[in-house]
Protein backbone atom coordinates (compact mmCIF):
# COMPACT_ATOMS: atom_id res chain seq x y z
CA UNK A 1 89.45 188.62 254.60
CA UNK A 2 91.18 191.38 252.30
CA UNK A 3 89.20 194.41 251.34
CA UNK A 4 91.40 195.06 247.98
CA UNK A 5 93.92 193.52 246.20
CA UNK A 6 96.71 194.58 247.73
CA UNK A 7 96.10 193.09 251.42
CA UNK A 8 96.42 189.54 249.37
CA UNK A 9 100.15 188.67 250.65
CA UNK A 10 102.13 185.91 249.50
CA UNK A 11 101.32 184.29 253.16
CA UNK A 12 97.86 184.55 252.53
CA UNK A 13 97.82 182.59 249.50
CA UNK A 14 99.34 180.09 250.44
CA UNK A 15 96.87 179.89 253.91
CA UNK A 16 94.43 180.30 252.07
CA UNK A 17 94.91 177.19 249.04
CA UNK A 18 95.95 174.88 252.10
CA UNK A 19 92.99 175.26 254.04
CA UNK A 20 90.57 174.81 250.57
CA UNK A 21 92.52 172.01 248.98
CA UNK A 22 93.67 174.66 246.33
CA UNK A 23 97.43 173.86 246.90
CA UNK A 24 97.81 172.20 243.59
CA UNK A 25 96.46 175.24 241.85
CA UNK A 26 99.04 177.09 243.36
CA UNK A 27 102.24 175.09 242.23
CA UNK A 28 100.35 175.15 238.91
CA UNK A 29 100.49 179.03 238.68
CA UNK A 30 104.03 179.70 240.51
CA UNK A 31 105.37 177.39 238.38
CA UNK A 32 104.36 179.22 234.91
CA UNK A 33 106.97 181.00 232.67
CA UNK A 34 106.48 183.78 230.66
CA UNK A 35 108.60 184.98 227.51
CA UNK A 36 109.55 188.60 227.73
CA UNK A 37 109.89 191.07 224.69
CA UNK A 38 113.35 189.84 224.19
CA UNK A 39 112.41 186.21 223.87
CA UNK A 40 113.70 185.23 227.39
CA UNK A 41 111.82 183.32 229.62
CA UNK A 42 111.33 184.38 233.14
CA UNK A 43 109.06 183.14 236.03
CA UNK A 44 105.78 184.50 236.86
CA UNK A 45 105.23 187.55 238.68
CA UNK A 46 104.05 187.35 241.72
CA UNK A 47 101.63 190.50 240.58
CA UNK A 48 100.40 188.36 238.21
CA UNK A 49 100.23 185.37 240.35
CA UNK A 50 98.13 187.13 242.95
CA UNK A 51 95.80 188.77 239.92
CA UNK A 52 95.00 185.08 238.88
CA UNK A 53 94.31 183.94 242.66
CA UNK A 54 91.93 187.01 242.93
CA UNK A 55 90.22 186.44 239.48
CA UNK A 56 89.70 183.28 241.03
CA UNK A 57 88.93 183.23 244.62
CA UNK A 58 87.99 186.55 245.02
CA UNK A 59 86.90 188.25 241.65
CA UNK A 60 85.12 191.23 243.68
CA UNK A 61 88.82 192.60 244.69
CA UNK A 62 89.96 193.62 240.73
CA UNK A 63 88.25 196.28 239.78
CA UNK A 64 86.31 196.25 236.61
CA UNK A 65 85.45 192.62 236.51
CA UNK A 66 81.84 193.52 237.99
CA UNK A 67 80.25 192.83 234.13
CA UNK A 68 76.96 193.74 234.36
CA UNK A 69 74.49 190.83 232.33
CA UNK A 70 73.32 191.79 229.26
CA UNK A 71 69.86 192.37 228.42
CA UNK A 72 70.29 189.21 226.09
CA UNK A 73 72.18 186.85 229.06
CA UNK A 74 68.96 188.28 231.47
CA UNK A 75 66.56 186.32 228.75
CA UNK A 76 68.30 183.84 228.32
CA UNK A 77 68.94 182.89 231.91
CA UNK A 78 65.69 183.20 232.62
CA UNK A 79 63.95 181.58 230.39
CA UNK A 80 66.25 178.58 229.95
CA UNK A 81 68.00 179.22 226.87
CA UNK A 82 72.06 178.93 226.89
């Protein structure tokens, strides 16, 4: 398993959303396009490609998404409230 983001390879990815049934997820995000400043479109980054996989699979590896719960989501989680 990678230890940051950048040990999550291309190769990996794709292991990885064979073996958990995620390969449709996948095509899904390869196959976005973007529209640049100059109003071309281009294909997705693969930077951006393996942010979204991370987000998703393995949120721990980007750094700042560690939100710590509100004193107000603590309440409400515990006492049943959504």
């Amino acid at each position: 398993m990678p230890t940051n983001i950048n040990e999550v390879t291309q190769e990996f990815i794709e292991k990885y959303c064979v073996e958990n049934n995620q390969i449709e997820w996948l095509l899904e995000t390869v196959n976005k396009t973007i529209v640049d400043k100059k109003g071309q479109t281009r294909s997705y980054p693969f930077i951006s490609t393996r942010r979204d996989f991370c987000l998703k699979f393995f949120p721990k590896l980007i750094k700042g998404t560690g939100k710590k719960e509100s004193f107000k989501d603590r309440l409400n989680k515990k006492y049943g409230k959504k």
